[in-house]
PDB file of N, CA and C in Angstrom:
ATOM      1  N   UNK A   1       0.828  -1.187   0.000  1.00  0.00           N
ATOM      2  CA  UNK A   1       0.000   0.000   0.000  1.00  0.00           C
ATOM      3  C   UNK A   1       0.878   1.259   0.000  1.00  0.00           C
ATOM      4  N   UNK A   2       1.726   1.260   0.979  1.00  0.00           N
ATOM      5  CA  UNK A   2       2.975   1.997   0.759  1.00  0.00           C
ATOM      6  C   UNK A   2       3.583   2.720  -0.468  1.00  0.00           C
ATOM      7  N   UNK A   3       3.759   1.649  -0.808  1.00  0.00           N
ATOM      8  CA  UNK A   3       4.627   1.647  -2.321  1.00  0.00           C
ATOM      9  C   UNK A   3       3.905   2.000  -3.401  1.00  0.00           C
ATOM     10  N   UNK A   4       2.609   1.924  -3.106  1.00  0.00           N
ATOM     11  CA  UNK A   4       1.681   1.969  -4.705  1.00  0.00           C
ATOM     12  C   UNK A   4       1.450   3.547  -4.024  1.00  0.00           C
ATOM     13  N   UNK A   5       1.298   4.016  -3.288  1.00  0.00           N
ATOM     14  CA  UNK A   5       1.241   5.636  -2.935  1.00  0.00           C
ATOM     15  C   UNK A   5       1.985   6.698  -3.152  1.00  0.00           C
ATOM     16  N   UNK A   6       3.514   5.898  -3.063  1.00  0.00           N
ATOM     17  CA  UNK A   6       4.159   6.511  -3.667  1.00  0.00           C
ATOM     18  C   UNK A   6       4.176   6.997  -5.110  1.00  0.00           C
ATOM     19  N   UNK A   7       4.060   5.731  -5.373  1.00  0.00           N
ATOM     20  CA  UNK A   7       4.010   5.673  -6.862  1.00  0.00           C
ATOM     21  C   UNK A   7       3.043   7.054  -7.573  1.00  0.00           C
ATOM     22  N   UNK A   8       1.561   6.817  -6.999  1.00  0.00           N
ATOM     23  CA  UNK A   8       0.752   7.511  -7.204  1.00  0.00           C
ATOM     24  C   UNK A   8       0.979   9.588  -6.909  1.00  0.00           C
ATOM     25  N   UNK A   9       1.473   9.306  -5.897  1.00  0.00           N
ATOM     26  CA  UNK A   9       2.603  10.876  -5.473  1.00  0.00           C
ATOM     27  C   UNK A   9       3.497  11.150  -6.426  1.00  0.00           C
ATOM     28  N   UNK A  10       4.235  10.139  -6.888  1.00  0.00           N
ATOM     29  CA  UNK A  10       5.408  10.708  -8.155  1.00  0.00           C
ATOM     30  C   UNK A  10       4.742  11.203  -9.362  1.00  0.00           C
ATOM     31  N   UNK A  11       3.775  10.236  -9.993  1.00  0.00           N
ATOM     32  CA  UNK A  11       3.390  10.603 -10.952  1.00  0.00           C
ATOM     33  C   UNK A  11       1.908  12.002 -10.869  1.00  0.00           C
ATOM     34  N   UNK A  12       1.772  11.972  -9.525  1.00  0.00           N
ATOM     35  CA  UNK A  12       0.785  13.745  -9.560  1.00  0.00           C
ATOM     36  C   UNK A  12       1.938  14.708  -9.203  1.00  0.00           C
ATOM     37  N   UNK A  13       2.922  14.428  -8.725  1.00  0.00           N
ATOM     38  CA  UNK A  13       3.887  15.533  -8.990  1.00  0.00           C
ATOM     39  C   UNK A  13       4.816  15.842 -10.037  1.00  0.00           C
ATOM     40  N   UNK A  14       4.545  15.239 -11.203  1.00  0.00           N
ATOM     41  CA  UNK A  14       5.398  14.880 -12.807  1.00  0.00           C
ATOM     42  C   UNK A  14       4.432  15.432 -13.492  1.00  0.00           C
ATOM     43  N   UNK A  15       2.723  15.786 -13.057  1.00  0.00           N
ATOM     44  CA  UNK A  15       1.907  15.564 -14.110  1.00  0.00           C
ATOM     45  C   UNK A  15       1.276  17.379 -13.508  1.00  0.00           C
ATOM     46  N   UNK A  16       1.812  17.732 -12.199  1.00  0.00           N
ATOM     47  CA  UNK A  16       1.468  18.941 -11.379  1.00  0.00           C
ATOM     48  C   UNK A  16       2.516  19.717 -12.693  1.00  0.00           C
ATOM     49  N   UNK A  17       3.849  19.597 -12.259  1.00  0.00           N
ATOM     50  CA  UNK A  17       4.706  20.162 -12.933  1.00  0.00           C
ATOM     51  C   UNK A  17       4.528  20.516 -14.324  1.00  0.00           C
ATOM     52  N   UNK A  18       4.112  19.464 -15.073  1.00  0.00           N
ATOM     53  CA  UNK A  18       3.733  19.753 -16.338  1.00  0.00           C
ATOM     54  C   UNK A  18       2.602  21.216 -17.081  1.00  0.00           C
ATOM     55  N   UNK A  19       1.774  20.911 -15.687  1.00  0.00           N
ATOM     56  CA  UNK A  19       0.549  21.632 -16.358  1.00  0.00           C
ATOM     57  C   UNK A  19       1.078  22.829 -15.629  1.00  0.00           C
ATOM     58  N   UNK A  20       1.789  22.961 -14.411  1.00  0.00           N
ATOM     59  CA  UNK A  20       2.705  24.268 -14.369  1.00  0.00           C
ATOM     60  C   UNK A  20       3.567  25.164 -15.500  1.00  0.00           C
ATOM     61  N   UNK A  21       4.183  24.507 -16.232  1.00  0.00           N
ATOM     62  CA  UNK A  21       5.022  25.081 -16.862  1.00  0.00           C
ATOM     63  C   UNK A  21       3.932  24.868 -18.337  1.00  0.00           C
ATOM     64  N   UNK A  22       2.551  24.097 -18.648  1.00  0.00           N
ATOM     65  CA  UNK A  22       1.999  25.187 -19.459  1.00  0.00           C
ATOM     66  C   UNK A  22       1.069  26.062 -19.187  1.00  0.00           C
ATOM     67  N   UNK A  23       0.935  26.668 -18.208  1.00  0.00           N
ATOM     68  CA  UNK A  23       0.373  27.879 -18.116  1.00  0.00           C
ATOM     69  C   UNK A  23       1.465  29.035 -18.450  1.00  0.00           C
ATOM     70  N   UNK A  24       0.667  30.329 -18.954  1.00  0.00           N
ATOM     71  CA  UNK A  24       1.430  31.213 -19.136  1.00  0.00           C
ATOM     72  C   UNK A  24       0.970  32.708 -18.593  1.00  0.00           C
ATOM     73  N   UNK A  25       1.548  33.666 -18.212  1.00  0.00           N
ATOM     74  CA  UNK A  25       1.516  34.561 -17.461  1.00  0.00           C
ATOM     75  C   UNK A  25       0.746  35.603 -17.987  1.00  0.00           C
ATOM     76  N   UNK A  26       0.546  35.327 -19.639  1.00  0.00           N
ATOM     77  CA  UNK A  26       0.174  36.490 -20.402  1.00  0.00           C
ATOM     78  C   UNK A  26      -1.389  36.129 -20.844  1.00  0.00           C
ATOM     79  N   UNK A  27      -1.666  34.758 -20.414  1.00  0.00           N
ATOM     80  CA  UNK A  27      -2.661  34.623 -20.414  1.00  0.00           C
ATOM     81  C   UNK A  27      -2.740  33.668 -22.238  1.00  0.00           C
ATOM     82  N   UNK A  28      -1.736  33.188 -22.573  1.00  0.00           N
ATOM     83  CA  UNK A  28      -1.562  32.636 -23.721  1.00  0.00           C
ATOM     84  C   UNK A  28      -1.501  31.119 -23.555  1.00  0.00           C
ATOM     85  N   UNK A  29      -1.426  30.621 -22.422  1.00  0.00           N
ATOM     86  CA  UNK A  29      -0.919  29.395 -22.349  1.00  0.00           C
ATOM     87  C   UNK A  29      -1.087  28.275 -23.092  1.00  0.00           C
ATOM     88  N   UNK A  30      -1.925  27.627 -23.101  1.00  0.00           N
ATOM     89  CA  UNK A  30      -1.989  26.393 -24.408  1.00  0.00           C
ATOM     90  C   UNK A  30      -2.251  26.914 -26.260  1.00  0.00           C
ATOM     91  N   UNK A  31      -2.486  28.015 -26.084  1.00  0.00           N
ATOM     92  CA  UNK A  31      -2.712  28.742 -27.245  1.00  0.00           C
ATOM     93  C   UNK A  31      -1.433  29.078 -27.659  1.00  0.00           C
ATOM     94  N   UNK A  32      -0.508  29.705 -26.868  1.00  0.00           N
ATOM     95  CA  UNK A  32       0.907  29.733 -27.314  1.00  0.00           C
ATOM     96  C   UNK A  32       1.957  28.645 -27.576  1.00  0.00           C
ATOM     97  N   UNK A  33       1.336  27.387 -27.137  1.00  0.00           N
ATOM     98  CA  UNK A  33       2.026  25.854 -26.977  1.00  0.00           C
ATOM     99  C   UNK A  33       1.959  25.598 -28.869  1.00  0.00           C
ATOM    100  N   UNK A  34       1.146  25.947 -29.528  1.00  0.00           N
ATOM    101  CA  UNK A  34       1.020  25.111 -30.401  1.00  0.00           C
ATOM    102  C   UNK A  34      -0.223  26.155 -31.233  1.00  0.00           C
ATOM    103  N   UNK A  35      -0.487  27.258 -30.911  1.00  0.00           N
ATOM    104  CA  UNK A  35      -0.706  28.207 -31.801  1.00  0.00           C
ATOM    105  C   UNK A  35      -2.274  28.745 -31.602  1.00  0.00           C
ATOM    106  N   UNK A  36      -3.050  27.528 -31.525  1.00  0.00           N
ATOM    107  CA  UNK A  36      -4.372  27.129 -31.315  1.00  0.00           C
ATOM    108  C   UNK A  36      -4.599  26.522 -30.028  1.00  0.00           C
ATOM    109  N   UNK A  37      -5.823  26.572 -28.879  1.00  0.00           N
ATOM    110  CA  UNK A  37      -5.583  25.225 -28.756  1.00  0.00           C
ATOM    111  C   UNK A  37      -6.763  24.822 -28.850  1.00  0.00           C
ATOM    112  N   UNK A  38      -6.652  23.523 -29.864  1.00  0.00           N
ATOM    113  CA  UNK A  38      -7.333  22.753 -30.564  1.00  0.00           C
ATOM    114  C   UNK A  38      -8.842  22.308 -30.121  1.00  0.00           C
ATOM    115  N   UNK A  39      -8.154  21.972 -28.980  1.00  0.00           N
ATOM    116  CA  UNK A  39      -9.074  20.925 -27.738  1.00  0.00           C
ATOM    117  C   UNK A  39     -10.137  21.478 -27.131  1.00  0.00           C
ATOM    118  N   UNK A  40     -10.416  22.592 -27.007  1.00  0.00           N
ATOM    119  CA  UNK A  40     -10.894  23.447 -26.098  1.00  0.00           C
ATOM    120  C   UNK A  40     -11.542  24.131 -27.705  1.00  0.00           C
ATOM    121  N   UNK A  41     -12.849  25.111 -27.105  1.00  0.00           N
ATOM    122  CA  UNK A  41     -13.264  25.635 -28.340  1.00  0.00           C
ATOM    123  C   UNK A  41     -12.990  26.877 -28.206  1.00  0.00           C
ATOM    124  N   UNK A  42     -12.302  27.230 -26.742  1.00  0.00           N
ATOM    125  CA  UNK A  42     -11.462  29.248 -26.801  1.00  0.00           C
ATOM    126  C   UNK A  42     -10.430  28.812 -25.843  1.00  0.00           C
ATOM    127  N   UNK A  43      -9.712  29.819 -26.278  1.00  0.00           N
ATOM    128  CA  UNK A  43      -7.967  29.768 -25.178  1.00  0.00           C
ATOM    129  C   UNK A  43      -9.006  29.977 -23.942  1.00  0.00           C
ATOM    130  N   UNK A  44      -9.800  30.391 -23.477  1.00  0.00           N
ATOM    131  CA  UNK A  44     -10.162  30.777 -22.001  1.00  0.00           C
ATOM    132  C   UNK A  44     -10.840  29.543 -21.514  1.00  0.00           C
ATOM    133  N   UNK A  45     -11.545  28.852 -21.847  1.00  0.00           N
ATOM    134  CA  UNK A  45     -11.907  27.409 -21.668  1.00  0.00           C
ATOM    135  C   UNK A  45     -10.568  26.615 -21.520  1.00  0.00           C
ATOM    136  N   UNK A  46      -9.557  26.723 -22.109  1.00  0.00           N
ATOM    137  CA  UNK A  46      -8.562  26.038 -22.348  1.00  0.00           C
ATOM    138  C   UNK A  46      -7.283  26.322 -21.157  1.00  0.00           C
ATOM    139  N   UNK A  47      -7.743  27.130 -20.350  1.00  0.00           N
ATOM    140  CA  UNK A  47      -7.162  28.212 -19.386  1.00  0.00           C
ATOM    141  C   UNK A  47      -7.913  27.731 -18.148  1.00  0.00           C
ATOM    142  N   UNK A  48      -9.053  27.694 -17.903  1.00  0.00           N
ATOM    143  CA  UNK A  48      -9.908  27.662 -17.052  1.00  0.00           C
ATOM    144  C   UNK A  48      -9.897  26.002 -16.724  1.00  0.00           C
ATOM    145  N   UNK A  49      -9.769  25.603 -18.204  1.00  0.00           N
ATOM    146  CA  UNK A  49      -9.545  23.891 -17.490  1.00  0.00           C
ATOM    147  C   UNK A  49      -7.879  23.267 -16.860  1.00  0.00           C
ATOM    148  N   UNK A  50      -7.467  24.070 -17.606  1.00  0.00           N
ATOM    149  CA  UNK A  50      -6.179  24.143 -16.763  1.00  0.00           C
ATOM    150  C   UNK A  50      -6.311  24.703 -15.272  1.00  0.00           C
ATOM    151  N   UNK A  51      -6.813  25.610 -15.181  1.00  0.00           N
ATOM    152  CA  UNK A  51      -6.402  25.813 -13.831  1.00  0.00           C
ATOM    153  C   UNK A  51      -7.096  25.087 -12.554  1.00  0.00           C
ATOM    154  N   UNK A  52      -8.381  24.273 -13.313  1.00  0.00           N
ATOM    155  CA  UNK A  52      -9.053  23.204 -12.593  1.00  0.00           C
ATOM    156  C   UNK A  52      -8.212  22.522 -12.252  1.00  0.00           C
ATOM    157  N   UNK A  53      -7.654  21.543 -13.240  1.00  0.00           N
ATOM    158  CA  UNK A  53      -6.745  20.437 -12.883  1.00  0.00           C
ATOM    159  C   UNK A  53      -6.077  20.820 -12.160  1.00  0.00           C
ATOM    160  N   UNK A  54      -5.068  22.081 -11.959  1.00  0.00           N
ATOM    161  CA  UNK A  54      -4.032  22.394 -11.516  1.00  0.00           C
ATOM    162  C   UNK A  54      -4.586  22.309 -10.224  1.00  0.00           C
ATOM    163  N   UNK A  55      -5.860  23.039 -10.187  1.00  0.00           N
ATOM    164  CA  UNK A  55      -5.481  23.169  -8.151  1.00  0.00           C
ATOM    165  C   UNK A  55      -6.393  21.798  -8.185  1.00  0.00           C
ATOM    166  N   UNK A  56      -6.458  20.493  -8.597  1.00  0.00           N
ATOM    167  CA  UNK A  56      -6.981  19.244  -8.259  1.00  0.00           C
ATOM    168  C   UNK A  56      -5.663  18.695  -8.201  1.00  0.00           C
ATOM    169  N   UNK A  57      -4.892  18.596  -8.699  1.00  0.00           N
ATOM    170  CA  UNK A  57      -3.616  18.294  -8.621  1.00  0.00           C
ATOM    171  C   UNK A  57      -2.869  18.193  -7.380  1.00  0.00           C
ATOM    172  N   UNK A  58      -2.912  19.344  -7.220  1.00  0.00           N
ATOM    173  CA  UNK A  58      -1.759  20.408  -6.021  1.00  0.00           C
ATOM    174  C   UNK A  58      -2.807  19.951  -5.018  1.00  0.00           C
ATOM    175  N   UNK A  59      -4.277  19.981  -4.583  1.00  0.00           N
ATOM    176  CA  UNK A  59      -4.584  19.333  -3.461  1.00  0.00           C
ATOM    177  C   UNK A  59      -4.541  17.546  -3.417  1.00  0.00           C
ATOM    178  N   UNK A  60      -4.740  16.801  -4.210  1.00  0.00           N
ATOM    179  CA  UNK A  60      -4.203  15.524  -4.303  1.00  0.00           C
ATOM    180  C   UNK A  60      -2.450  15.415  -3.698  1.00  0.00           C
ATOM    181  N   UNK A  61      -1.619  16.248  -4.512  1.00  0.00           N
ATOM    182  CA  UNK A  61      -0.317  16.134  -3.851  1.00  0.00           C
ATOM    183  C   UNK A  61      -0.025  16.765  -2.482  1.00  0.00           C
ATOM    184  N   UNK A  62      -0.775  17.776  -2.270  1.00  0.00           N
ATOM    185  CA  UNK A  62      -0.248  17.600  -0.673  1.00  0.00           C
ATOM    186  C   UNK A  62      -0.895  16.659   0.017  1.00  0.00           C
ATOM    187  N   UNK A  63      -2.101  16.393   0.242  1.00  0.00           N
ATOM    188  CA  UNK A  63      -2.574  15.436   0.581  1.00  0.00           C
ATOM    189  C   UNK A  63      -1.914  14.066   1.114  1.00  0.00           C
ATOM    190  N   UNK A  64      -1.672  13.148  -0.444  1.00  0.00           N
ATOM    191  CA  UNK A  64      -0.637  12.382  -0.749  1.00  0.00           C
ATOM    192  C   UNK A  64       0.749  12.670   0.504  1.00  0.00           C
ATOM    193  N   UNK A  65       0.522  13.769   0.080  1.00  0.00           N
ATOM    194  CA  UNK A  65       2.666  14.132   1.053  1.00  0.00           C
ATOM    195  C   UNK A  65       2.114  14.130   2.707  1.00  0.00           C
ATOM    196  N   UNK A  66       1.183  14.785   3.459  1.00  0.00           N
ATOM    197  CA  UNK A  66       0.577  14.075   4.418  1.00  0.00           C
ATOM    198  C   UNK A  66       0.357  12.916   5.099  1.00  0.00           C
ATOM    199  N   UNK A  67      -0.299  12.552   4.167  1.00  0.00           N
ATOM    200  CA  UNK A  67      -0.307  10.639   4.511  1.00  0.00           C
ATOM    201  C   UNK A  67       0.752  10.198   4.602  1.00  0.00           C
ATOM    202  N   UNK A  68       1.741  10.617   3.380  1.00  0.00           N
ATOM    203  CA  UNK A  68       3.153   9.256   3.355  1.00  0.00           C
ATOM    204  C   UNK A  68       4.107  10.045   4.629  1.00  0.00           C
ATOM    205  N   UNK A  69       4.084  11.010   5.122  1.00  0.00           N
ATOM    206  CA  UNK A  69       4.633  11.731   6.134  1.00  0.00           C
ATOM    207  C   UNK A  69       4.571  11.487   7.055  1.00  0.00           C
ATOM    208  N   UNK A  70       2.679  11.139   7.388  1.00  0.00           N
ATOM    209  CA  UNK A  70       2.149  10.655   8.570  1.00  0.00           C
ATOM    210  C   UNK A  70       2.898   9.123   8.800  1.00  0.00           C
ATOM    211  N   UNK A  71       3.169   8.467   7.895  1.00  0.00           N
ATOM    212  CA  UNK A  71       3.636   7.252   8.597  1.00  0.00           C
ATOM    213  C   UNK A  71       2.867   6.024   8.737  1.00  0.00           C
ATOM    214  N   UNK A  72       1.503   6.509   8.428  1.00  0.00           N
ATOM    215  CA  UNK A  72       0.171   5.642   8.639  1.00  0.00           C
ATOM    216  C   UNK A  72       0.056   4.318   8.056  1.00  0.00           C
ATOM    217  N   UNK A  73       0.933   4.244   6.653  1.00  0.00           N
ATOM    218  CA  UNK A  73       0.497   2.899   6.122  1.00  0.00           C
ATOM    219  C   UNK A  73       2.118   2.256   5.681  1.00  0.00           C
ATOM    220  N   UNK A  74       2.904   2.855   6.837  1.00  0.00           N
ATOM    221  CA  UNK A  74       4.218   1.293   7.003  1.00  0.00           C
ATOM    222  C   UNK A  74       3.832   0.629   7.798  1.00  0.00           C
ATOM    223  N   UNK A  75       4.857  -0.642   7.585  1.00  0.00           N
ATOM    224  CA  UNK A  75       4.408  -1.403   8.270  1.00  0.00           C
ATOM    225  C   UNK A  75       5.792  -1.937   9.014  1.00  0.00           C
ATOM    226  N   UNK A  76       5.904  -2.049  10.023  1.00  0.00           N
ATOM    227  CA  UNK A  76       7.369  -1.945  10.492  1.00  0.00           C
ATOM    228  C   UNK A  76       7.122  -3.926  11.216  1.00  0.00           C
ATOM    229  N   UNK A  77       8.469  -4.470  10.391  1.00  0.00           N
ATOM    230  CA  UNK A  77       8.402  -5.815  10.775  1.00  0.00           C
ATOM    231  C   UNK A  77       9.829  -5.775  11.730  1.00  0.00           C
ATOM    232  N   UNK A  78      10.410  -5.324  12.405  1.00  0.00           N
ATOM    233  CA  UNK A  78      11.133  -4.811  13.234  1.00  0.00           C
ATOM    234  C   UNK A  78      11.172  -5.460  14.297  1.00  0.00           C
ATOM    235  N   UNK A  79      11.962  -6.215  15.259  1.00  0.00           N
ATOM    236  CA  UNK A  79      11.572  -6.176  16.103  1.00  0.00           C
ATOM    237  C   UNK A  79      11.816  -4.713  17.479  1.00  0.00           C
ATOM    238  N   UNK A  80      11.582  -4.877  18.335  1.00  0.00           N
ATOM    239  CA  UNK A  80      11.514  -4.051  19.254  1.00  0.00           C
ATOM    240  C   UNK A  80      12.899  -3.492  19.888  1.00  0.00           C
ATOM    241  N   UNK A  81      13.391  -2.327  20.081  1.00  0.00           N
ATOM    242  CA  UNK A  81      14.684  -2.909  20.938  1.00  0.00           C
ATOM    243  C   UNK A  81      14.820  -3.330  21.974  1.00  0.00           C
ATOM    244  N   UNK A  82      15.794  -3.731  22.898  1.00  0.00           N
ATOM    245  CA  UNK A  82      15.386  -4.306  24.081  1.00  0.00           C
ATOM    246  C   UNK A  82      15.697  -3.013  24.634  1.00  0.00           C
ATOM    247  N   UNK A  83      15.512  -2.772  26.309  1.00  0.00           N
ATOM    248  CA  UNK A  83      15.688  -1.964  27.062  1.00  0.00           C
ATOM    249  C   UNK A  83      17.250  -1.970  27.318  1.00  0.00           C
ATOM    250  N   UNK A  84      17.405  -0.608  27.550  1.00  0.00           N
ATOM    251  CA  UNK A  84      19.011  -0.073  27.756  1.00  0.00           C
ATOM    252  C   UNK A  84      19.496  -0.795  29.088  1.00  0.00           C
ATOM    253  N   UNK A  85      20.398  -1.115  29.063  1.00  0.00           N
ATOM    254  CA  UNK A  85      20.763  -1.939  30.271  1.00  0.00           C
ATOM    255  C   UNK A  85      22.059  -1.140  31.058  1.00  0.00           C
ATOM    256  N   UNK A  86      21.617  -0.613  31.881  1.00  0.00           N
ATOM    257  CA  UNK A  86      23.002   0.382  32.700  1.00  0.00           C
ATOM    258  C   UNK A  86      24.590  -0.471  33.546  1.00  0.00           C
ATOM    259  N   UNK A  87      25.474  -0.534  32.964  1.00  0.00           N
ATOM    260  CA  UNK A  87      26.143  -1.195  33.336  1.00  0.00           C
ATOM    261  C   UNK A  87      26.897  -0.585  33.971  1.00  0.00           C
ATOM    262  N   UNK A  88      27.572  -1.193  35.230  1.00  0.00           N
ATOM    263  CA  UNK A  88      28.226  -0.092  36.190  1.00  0.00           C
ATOM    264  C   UNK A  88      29.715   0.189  35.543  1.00  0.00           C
ATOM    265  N   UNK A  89      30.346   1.903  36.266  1.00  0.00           N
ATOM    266  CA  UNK A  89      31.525   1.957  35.608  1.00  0.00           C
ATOM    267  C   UNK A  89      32.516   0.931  36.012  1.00  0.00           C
ATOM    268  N   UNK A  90      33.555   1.025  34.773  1.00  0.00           N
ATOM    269  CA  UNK A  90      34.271   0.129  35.190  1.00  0.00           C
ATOM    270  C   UNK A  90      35.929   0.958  36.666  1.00  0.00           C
ATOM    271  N   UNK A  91      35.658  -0.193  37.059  1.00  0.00           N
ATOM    272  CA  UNK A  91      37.359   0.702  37.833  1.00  0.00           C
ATOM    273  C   UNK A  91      38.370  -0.012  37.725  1.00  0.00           C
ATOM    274  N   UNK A  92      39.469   1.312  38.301  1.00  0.00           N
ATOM    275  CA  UNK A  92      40.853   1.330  37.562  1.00  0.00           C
ATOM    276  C   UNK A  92      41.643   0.109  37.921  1.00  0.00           C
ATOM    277  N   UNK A  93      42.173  -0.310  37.163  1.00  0.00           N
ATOM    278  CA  UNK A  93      43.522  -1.465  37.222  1.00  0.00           C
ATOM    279  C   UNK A  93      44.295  -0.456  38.598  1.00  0.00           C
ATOM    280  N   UNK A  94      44.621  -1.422  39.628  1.00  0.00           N
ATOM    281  CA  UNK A  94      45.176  -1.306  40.754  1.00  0.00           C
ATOM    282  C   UNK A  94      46.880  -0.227  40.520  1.00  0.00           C
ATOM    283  N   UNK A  95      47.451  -0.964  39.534  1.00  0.00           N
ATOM    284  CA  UNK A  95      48.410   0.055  39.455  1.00  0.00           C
ATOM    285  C   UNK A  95      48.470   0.796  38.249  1.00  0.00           C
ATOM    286  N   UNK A  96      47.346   1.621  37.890  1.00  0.00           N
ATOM    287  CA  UNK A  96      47.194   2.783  37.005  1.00  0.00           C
ATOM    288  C   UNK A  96      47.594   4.214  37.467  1.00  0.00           C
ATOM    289  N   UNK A  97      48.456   4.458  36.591  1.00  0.00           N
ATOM    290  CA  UNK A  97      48.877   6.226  37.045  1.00  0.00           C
ATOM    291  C   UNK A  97      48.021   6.849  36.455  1.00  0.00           C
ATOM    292  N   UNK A  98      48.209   8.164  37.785  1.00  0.00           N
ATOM    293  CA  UNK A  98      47.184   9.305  36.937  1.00  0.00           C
ATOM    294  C   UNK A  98      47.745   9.866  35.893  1.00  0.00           C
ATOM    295  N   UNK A  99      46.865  10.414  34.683  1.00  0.00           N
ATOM    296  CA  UNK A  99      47.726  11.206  33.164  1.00  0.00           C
ATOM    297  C   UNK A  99      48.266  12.430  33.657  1.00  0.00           C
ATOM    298  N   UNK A 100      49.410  12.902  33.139  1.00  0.00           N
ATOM    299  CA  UNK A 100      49.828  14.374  33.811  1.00  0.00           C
ATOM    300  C   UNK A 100      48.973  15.316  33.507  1.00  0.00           C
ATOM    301  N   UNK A 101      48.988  16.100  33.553  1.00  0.00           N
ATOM    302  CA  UNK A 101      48.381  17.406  32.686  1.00  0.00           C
ATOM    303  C   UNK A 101      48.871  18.550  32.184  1.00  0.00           C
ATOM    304  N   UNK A 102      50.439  18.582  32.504  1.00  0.00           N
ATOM    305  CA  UNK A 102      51.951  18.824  31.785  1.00  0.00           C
ATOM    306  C   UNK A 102      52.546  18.457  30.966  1.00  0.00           C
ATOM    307  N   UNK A 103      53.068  18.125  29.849  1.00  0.00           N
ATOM    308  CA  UNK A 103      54.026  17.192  29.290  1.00  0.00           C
ATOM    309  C   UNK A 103      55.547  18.208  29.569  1.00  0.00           C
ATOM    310  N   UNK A 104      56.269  17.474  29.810  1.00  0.00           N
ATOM    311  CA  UNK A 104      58.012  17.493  30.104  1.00  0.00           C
ATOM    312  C   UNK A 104      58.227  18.429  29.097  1.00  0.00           C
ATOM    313  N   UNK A 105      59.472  19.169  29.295  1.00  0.00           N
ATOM    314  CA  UNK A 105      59.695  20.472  28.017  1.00  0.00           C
ATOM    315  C   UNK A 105      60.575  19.353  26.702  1.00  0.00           C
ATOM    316  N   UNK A 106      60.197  19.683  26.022  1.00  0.00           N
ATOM    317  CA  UNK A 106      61.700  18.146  24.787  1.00  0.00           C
ATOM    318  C   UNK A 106      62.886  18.814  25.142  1.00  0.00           C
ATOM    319  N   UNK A 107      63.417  17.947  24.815  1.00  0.00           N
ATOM    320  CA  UNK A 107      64.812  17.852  25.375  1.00  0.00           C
ATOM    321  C   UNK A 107      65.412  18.515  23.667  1.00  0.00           C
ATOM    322  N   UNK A 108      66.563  19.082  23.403  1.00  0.00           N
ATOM    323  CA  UNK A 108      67.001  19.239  22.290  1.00  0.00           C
ATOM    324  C   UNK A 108      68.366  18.610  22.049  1.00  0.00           C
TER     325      UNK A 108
END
């Protein structure tokens, strides 16, 4: 389930992008793609259905990014860790010197 969500997230954010970059600022967008656009019987229909999809899109993908964020549908086959176990310090070997906190000047 996981995995097919993803899936489904990549390709509305491949297909978001797309219809991003054909809109256009001047208000030409699929009409400037290809001169006409065909499909639609006015650039403003052709505009207007674009910008449907677009914000159906963009709420599907956040959505999508929610859920897979939330965590909700892994499935963790893991086991558990065990509990931290406090082990006492260890002490010193009987004839351990203390470290200086000087070193000797070198000799030349």
């Amino acid at each position: 389930m996981y995995g097919t969500l993803k899936v489904v997230w990549s390709i509305v954010a491949i297909c978001l992008v797309v219809l991003i970059l054909l809109h256009s600022p001047k208000s030409d967008g699929l009409g400037g793609f290809s001169g006409q656009a065909q499909l639609f019987s006015s650039t403003k229909s052709a505009e207007t259905a674009l910008n449907r999809i677009t914000w159906f899109l963009t709420a599907a993908f956040l959505g999508l990014t929610v859920v897979l964020s939330g965590g909700w549908f892994t499935t963790s086959t893991l086991p558990a860790p065990p509990a931290a176990q406090v082990s006492p310090a260890p002490k010193p070997a009987p004839d351990a010197q203390p470290i200086p906190l000087s070193l000797p000047a070198p000799t030349p």
